[in-house]
PDB file of N, CA and C in Angstrom:
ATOM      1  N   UNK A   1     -25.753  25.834 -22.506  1.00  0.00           N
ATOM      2  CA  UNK A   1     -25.964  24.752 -21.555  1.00  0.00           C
ATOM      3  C   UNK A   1     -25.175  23.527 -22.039  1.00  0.00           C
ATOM      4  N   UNK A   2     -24.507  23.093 -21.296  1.00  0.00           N
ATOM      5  CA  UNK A   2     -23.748  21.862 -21.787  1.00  0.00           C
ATOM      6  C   UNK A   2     -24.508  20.794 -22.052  1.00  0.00           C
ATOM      7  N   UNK A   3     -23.860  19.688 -22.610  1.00  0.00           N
ATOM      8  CA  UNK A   3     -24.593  18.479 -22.624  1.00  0.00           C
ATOM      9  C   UNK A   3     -25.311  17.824 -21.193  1.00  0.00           C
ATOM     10  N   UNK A   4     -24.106  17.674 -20.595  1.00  0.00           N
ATOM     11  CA  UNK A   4     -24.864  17.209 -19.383  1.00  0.00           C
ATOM     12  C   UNK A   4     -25.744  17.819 -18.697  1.00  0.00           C
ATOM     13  N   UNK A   5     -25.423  19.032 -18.869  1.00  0.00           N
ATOM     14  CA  UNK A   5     -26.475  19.744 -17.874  1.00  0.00           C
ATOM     15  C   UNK A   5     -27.946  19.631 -18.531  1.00  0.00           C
ATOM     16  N   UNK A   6     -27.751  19.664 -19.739  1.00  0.00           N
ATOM     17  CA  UNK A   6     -29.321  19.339 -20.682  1.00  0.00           C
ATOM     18  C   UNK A   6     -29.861  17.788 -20.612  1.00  0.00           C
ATOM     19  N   UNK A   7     -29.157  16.793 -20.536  1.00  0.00           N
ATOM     20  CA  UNK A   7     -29.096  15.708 -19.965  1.00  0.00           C
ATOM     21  C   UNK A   7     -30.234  15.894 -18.592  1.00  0.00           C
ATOM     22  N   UNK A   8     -29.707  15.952 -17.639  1.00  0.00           N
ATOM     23  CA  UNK A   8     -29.950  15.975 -16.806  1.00  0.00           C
ATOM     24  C   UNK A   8     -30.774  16.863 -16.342  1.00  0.00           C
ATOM     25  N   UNK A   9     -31.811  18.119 -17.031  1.00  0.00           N
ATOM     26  CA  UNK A   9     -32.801  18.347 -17.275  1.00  0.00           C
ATOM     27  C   UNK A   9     -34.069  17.667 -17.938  1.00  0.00           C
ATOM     28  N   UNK A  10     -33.524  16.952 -18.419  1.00  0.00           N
ATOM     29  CA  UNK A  10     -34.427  16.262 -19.759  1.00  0.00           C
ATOM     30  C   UNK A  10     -34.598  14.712 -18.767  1.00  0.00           C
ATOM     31  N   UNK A  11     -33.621  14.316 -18.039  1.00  0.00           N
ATOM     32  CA  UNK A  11     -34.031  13.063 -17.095  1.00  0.00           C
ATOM     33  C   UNK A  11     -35.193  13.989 -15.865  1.00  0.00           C
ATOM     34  N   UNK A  12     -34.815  14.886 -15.416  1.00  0.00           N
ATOM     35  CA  UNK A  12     -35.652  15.742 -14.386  1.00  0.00           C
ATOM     36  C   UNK A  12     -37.227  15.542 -14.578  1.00  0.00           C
ATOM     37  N   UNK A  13     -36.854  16.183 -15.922  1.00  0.00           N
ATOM     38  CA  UNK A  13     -38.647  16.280 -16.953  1.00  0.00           C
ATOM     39  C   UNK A  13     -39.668  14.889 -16.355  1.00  0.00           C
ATOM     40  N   UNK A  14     -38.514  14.003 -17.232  1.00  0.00           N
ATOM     41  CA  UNK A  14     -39.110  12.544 -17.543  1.00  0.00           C
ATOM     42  C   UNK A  14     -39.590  11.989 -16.229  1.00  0.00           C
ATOM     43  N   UNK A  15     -38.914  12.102 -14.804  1.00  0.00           N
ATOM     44  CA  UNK A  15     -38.781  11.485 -13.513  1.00  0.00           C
ATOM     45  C   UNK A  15     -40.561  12.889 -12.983  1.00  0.00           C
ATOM     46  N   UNK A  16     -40.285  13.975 -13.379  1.00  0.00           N
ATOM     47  CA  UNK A  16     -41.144  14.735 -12.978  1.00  0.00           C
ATOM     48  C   UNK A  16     -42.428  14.209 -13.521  1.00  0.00           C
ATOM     49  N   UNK A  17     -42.568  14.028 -14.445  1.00  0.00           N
ATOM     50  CA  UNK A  17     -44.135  13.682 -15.567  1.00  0.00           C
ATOM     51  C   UNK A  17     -44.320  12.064 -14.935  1.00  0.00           C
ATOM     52  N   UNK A  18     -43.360  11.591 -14.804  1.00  0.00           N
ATOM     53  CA  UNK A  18     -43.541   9.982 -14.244  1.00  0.00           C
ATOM     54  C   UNK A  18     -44.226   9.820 -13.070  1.00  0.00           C
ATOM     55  N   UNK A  19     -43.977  10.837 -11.966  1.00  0.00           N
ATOM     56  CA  UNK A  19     -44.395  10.784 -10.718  1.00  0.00           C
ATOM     57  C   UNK A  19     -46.209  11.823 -10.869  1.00  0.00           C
ATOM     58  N   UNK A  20     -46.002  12.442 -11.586  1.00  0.00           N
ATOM     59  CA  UNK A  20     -47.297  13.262 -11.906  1.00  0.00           C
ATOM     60  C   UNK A  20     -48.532  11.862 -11.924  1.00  0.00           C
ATOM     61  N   UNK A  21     -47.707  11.163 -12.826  1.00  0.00           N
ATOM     62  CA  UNK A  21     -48.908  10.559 -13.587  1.00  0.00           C
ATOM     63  C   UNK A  21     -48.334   9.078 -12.966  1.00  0.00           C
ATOM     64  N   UNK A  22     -47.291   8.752 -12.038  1.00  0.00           N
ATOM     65  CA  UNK A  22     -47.780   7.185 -11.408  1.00  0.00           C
ATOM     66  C   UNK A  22     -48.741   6.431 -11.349  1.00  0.00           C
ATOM     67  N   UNK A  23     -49.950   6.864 -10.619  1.00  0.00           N
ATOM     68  CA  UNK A  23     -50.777   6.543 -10.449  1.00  0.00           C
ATOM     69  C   UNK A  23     -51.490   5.590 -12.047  1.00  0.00           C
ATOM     70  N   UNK A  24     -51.301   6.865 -13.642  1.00  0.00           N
ATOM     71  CA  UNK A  24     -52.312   6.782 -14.236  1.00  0.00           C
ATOM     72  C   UNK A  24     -51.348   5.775 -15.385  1.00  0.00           C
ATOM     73  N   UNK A  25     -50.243   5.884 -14.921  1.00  0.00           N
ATOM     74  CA  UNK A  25     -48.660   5.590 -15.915  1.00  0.00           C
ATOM     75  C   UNK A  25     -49.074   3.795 -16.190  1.00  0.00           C
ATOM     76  N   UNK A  26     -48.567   3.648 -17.360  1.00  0.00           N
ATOM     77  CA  UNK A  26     -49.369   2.175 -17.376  1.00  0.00           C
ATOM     78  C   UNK A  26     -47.219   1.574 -17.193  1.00  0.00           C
ATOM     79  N   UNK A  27     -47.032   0.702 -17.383  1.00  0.00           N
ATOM     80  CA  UNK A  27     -46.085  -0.146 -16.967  1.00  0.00           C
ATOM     81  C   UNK A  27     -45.284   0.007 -18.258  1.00  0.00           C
ATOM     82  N   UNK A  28     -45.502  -0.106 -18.875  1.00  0.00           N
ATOM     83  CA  UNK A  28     -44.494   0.287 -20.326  1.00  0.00           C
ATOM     84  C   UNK A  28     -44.144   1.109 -20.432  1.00  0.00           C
ATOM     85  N   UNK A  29     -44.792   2.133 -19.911  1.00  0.00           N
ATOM     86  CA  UNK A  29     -44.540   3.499 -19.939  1.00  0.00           C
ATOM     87  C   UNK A  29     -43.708   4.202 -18.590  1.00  0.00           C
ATOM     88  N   UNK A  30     -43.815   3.425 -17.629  1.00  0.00           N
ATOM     89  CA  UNK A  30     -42.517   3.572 -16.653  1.00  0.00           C
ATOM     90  C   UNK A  30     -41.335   2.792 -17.013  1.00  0.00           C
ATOM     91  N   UNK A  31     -41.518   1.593 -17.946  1.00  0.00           N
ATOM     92  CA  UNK A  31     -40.314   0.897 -18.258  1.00  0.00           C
ATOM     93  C   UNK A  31     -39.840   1.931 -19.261  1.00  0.00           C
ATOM     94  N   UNK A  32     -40.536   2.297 -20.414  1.00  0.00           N
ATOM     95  CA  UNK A  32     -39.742   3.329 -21.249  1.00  0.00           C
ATOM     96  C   UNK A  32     -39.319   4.492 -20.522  1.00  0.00           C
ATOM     97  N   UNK A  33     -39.720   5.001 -19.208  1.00  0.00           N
ATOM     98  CA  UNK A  33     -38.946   6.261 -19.056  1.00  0.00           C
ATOM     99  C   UNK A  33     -38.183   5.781 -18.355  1.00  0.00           C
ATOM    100  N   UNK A  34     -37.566   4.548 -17.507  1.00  0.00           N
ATOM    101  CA  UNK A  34     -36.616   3.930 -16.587  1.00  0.00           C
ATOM    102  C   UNK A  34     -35.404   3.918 -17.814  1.00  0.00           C
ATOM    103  N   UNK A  35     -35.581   3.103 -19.006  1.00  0.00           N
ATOM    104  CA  UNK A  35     -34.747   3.201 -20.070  1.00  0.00           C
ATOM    105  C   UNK A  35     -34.663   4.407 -20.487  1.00  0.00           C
ATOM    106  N   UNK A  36     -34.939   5.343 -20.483  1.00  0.00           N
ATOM    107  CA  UNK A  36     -34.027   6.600 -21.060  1.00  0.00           C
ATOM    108  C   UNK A  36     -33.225   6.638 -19.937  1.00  0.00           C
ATOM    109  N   UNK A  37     -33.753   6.847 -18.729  1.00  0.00           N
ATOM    110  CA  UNK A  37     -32.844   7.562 -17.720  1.00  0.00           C
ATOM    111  C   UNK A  37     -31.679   6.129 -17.947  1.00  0.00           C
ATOM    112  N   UNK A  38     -31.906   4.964 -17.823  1.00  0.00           N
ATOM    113  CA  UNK A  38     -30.782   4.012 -18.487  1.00  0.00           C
ATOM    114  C   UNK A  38     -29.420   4.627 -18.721  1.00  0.00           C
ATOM    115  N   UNK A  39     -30.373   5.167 -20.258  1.00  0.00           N
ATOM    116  CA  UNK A  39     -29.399   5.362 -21.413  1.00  0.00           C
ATOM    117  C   UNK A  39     -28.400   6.569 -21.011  1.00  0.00           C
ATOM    118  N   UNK A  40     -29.370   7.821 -20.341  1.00  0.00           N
ATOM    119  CA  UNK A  40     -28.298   8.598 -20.373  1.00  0.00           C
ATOM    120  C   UNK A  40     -27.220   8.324 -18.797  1.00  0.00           C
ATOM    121  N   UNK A  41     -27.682   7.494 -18.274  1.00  0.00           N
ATOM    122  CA  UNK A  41     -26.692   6.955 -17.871  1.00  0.00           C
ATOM    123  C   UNK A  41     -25.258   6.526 -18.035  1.00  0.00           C
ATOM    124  N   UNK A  42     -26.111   5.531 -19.077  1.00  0.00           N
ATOM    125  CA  UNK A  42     -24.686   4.770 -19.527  1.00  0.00           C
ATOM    126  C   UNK A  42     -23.427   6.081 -20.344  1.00  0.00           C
ATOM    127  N   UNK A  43     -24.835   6.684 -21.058  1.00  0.00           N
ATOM    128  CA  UNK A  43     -23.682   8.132 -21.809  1.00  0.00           C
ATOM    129  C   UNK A  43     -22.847   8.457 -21.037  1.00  0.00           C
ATOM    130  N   UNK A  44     -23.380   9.343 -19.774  1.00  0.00           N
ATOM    131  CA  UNK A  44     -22.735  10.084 -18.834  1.00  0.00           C
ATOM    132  C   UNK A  44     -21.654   9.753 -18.130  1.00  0.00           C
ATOM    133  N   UNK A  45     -21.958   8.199 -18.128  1.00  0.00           N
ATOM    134  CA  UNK A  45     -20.446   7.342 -17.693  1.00  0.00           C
ATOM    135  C   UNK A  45     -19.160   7.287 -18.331  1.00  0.00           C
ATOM    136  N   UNK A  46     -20.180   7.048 -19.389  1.00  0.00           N
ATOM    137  CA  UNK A  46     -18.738   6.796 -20.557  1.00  0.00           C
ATOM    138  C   UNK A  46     -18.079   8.578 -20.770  1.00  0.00           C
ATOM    139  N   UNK A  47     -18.834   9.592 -20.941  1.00  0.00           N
ATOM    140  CA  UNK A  47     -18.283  11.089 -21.048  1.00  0.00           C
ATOM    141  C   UNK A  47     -17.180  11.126 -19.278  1.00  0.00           C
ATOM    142  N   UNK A  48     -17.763  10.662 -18.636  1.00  0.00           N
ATOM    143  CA  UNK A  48     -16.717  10.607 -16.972  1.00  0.00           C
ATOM    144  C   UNK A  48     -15.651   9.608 -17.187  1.00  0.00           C
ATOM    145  N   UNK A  49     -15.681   8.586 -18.253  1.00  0.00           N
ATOM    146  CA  UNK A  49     -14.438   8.043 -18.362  1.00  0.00           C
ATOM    147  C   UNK A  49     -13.435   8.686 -19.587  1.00  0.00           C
ATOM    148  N   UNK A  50     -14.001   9.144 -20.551  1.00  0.00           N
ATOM    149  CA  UNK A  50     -13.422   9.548 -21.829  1.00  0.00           C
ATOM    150  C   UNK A  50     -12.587  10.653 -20.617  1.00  0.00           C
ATOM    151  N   UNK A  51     -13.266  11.827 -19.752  1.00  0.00           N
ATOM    152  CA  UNK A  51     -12.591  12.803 -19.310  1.00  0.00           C
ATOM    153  C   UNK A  51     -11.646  12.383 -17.811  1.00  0.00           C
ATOM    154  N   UNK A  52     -12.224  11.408 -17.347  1.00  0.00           N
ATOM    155  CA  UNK A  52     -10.907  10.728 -16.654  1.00  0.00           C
ATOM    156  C   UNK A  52      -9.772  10.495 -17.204  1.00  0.00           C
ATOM    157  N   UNK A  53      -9.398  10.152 -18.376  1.00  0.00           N
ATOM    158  CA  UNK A  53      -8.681   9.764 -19.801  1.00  0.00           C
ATOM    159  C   UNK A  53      -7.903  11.114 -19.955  1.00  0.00           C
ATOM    160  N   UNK A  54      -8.959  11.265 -19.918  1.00  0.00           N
ATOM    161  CA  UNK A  54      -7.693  13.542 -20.343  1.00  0.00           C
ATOM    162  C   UNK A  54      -7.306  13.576 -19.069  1.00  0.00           C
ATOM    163  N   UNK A  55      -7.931  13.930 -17.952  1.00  0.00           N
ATOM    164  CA  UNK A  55      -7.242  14.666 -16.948  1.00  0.00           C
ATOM    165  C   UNK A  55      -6.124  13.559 -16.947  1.00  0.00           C
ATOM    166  N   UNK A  56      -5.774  12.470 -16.770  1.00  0.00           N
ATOM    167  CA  UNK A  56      -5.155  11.689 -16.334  1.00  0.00           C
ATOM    168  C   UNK A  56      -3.450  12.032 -17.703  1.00  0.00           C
ATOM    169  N   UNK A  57      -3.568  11.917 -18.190  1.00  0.00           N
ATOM    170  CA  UNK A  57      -3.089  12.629 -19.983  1.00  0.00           C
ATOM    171  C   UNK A  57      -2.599  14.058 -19.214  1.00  0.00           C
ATOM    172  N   UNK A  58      -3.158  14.930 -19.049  1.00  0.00           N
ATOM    173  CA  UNK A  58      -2.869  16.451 -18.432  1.00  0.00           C
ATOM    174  C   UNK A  58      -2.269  16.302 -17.116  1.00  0.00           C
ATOM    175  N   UNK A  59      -2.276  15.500 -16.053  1.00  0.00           N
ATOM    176  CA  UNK A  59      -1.650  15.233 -15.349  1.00  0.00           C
ATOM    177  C   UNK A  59       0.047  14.661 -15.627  1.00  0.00           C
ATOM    178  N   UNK A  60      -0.112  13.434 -16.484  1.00  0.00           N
ATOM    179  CA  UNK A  60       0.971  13.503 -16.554  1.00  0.00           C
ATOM    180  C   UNK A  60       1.699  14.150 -17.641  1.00  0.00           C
ATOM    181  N   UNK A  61       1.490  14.271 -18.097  1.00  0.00           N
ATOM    182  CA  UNK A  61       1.985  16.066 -18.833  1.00  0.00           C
ATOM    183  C   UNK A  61       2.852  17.137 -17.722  1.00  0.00           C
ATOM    184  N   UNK A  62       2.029  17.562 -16.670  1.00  0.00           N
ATOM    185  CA  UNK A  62       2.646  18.319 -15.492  1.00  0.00           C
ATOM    186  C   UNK A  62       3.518  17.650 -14.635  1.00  0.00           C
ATOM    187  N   UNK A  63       3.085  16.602 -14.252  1.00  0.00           N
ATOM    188  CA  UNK A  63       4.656  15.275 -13.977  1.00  0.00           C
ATOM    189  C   UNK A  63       5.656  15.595 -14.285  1.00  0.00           C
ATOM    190  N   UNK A  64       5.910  15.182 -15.888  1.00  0.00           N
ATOM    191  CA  UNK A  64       6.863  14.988 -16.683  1.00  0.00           C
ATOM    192  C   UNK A  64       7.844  16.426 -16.531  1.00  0.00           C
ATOM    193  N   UNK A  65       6.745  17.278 -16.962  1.00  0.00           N
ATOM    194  CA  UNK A  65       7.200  18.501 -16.939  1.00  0.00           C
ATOM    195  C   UNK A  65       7.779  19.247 -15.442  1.00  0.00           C
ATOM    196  N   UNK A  66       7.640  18.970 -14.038  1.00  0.00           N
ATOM    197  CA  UNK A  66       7.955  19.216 -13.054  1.00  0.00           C
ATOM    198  C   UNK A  66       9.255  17.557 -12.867  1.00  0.00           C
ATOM    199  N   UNK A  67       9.059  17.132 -13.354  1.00  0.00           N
ATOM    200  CA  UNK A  67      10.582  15.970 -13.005  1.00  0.00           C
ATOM    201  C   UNK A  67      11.478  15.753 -14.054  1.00  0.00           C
ATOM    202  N   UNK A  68      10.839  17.160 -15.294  1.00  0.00           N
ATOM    203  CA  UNK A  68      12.688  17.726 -15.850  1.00  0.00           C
ATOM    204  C   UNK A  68      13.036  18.533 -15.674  1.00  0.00           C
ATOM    205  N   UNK A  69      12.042  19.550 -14.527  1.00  0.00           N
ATOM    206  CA  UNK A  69      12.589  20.739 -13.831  1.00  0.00           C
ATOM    207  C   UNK A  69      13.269  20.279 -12.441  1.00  0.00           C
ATOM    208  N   UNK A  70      13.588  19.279 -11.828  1.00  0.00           N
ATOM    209  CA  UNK A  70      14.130  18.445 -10.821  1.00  0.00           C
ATOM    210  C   UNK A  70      13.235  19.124  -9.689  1.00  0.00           C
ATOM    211  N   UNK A  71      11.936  18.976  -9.547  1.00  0.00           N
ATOM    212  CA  UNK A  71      11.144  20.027  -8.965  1.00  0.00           C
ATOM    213  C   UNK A  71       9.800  18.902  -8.328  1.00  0.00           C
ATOM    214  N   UNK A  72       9.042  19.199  -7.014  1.00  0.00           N
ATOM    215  CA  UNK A  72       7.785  18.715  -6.868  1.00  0.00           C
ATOM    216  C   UNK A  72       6.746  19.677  -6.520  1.00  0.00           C
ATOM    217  N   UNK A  73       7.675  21.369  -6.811  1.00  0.00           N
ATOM    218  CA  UNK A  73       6.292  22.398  -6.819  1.00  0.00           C
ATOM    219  C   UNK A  73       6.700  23.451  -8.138  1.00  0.00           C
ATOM    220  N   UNK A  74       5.376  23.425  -8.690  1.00  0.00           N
ATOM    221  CA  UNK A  74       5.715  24.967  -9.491  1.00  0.00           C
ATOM    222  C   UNK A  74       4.712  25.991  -9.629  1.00  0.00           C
ATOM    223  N   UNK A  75       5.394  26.861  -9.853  1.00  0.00           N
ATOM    224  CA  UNK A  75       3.801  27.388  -9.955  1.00  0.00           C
ATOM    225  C   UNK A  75       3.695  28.483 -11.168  1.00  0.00           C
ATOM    226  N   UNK A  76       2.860  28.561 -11.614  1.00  0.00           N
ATOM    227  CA  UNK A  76       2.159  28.692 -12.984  1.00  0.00           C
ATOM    228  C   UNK A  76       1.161  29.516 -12.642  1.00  0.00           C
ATOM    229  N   UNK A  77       1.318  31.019 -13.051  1.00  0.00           N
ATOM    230  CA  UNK A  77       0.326  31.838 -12.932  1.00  0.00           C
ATOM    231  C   UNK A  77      -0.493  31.765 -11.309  1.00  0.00           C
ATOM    232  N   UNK A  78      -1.393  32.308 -11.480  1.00  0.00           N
ATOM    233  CA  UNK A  78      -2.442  31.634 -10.490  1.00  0.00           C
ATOM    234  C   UNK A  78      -2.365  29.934  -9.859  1.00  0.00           C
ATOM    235  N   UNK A  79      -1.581  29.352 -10.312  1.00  0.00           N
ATOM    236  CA  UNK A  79      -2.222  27.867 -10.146  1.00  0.00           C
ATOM    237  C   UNK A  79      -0.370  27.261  -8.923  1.00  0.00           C
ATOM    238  N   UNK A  80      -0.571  26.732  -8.288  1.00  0.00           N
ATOM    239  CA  UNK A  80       0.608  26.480  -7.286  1.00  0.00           C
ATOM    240  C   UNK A  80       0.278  24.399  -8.221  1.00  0.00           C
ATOM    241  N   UNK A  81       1.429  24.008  -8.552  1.00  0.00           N
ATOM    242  CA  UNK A  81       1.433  22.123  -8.897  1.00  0.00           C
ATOM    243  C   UNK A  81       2.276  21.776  -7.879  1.00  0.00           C
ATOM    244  N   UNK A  82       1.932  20.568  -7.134  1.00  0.00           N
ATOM    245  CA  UNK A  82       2.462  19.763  -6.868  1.00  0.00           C
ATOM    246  C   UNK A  82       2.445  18.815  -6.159  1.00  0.00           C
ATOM    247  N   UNK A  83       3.559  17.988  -6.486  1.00  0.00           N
ATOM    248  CA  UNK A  83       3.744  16.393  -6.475  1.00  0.00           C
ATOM    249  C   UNK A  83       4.616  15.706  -5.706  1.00  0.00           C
ATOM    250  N   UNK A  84       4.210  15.450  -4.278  1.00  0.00           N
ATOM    251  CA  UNK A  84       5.213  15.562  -3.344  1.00  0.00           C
ATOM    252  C   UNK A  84       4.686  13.872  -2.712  1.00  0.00           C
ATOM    253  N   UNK A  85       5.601  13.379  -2.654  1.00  0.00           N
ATOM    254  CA  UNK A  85       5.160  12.217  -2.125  1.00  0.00           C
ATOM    255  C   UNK A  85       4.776  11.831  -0.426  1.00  0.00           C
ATOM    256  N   UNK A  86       3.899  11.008  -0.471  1.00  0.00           N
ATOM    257  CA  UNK A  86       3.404  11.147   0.451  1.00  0.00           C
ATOM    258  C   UNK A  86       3.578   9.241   1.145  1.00  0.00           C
ATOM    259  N   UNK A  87       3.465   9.191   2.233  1.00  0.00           N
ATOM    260  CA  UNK A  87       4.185   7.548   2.804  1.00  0.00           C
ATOM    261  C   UNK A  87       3.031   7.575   3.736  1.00  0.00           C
ATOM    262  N   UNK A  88       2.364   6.205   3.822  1.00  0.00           N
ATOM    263  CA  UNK A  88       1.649   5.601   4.420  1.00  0.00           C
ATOM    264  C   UNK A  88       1.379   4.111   4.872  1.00  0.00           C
ATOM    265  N   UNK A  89       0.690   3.939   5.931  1.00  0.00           N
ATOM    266  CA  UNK A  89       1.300   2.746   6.576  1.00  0.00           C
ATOM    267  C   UNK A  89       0.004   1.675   6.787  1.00  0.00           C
ATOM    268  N   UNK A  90      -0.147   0.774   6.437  1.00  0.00           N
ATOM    269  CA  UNK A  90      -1.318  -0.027   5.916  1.00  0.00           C
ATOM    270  C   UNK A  90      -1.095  -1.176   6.653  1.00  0.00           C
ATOM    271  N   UNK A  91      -2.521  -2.167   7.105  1.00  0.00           N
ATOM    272  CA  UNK A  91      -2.120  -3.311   7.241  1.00  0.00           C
ATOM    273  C   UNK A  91      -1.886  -4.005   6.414  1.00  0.00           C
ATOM    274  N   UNK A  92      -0.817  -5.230   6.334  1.00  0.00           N
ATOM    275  CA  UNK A  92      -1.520  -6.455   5.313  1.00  0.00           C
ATOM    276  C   UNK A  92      -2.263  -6.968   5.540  1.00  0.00           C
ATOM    277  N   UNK A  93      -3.571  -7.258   5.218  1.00  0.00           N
ATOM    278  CA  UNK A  93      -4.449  -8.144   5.723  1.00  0.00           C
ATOM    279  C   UNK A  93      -4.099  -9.652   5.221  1.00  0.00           C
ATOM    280  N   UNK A  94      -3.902  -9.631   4.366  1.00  0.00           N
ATOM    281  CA  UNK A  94      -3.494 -11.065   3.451  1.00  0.00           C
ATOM    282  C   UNK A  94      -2.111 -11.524   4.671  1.00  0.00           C
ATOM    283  N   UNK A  95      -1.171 -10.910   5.113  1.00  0.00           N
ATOM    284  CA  UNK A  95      -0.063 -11.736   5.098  1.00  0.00           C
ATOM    285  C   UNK A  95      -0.904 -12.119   7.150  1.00  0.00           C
ATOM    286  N   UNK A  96      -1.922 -11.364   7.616  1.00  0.00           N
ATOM    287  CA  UNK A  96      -2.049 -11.647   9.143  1.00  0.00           C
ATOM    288  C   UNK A  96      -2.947 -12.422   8.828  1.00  0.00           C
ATOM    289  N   UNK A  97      -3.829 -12.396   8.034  1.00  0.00           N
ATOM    290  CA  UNK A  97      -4.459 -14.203   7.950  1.00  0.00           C
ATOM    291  C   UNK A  97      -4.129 -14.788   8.105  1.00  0.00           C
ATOM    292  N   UNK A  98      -2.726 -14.741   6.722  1.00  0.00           N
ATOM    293  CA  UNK A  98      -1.769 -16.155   6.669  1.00  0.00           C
ATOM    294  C   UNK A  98      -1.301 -16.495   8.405  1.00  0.00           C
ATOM    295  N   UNK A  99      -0.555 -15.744   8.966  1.00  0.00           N
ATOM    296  CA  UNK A  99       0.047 -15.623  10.087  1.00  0.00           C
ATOM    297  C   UNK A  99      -0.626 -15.897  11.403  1.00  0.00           C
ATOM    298  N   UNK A 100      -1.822 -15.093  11.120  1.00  0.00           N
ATOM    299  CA  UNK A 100      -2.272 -15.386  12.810  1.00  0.00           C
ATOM    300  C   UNK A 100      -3.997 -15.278  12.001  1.00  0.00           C
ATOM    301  N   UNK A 101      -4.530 -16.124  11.505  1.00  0.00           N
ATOM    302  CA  UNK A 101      -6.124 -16.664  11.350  1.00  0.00           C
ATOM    303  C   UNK A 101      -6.810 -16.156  12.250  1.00  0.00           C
ATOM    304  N   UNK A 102      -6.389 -16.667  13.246  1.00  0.00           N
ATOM    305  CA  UNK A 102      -7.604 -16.455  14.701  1.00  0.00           C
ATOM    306  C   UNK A 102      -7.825 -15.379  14.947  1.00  0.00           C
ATOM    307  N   UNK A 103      -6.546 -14.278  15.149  1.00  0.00           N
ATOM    308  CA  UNK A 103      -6.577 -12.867  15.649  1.00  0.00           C
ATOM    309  C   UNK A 103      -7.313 -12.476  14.487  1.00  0.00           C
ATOM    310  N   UNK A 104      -7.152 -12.503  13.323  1.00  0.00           N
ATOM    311  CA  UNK A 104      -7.653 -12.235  11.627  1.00  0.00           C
ATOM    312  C   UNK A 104      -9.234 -12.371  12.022  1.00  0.00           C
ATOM    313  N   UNK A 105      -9.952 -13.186  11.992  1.00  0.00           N
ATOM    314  CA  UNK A 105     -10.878 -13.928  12.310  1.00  0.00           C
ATOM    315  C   UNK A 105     -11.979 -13.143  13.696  1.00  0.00           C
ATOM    316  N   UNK A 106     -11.187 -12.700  14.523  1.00  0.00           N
ATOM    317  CA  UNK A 106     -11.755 -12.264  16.195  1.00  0.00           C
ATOM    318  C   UNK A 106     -12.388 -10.627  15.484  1.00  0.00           C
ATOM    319  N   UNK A 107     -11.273  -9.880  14.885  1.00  0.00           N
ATOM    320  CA  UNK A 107     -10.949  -8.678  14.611  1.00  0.00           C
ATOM    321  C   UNK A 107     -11.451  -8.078  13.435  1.00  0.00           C
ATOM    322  N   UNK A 108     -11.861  -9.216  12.770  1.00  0.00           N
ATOM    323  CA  UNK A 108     -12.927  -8.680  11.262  1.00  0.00           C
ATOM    324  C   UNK A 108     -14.467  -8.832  11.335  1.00  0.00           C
ATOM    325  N   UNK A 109     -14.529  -7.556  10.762  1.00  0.00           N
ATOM    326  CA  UNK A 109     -15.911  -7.297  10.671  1.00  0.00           C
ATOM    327  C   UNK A 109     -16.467  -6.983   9.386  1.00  0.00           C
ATOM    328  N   UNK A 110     -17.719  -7.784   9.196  1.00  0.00           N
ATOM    329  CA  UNK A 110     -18.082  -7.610   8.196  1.00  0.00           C
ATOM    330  C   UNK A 110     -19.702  -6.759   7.867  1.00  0.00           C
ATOM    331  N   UNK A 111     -19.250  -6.147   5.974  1.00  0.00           N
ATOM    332  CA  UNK A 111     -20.384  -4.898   6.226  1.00  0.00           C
ATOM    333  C   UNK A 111     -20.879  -5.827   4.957  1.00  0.00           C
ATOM    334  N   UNK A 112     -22.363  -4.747   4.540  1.00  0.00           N
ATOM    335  CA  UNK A 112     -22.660  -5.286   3.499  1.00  0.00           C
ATOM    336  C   UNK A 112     -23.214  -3.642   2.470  1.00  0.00           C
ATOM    337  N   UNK A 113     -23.350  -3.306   1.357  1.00  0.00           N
ATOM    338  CA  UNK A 113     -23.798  -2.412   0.643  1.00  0.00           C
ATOM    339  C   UNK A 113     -24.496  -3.161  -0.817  1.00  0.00           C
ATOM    340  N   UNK A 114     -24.810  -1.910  -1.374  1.00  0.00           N
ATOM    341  CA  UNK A 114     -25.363  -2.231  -2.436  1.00  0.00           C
ATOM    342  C   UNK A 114     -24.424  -1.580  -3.368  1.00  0.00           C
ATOM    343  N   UNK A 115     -24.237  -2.802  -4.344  1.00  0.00           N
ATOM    344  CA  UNK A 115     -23.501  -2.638  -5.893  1.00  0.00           C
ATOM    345  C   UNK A 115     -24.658  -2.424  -7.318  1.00  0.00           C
ATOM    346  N   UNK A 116     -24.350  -0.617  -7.503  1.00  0.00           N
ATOM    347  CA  UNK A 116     -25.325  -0.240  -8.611  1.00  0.00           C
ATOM    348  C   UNK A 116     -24.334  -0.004  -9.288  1.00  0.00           C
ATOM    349  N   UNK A 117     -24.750  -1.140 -10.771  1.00  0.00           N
ATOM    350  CA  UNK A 117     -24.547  -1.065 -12.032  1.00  0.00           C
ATOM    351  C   UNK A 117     -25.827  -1.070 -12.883  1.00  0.00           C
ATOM    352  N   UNK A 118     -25.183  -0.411 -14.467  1.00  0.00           N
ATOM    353  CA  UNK A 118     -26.186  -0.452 -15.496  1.00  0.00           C
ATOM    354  C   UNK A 118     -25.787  -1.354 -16.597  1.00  0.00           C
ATOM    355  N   UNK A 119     -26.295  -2.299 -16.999  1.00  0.00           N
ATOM    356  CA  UNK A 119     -25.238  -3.277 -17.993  1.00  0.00           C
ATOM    357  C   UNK A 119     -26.601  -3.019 -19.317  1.00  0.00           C
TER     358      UNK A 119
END
């Protein structure tokens, strides 16, 4: 079983026994199990950035290696790579403010969400 996956059994547990016993759970004792699940939070983040870090590393590795083969497909066993560029067409929003405010202004809409962090 990997880490995470034991992780994330072991938060299951804690969230399971928490709700068992809500009712009887005194307040410290939901704050201490809110802080584990915290913690392995914060772990799990940081293991999704350390491995963002590699793939990103292994990616360009296959780059490099497909643009000294003068190439944007290869293929490798089972596995087809490639890196073909792709063109897309965006507004500026910044420069039609500048330009035309009002139309900017008529035509925007605004949302709202929630920003979850763990600090």
């Amino acid at each position: 079983m990997t880490n995470t996956m034991q992780a994330m059994k072991e938060i299951t547990g804690i969230f399971e026994n928490a709700l068992a016993r809500q009712q009887t759970a005194t307040r410290s004792e939901l704050v201490a199990d809110i802080e584990t699940v915290a913690a392995h939070y914060k772990r799990v983040k940081a293991q999704i950035a350390n491995l963002e870090k590699t793939l990103d590393s292994l990616k360009q590795i296959l780059v490099n290696e497909m643009d000294d083969l003068h190439t944007t497909e290869l293929t490798a066993g089972p596995y087809t790579i490639r890196n073909t560029p792709v063109e897309t067409t965006r507004l500026d929003a910044t420069k039609l403010k500048n330009d035309l405010p009002d139309l900017c202004k008529t035509y925007s809409v605004t949302s709202t969400h929630n920003r979850f962090s763990v600090s």
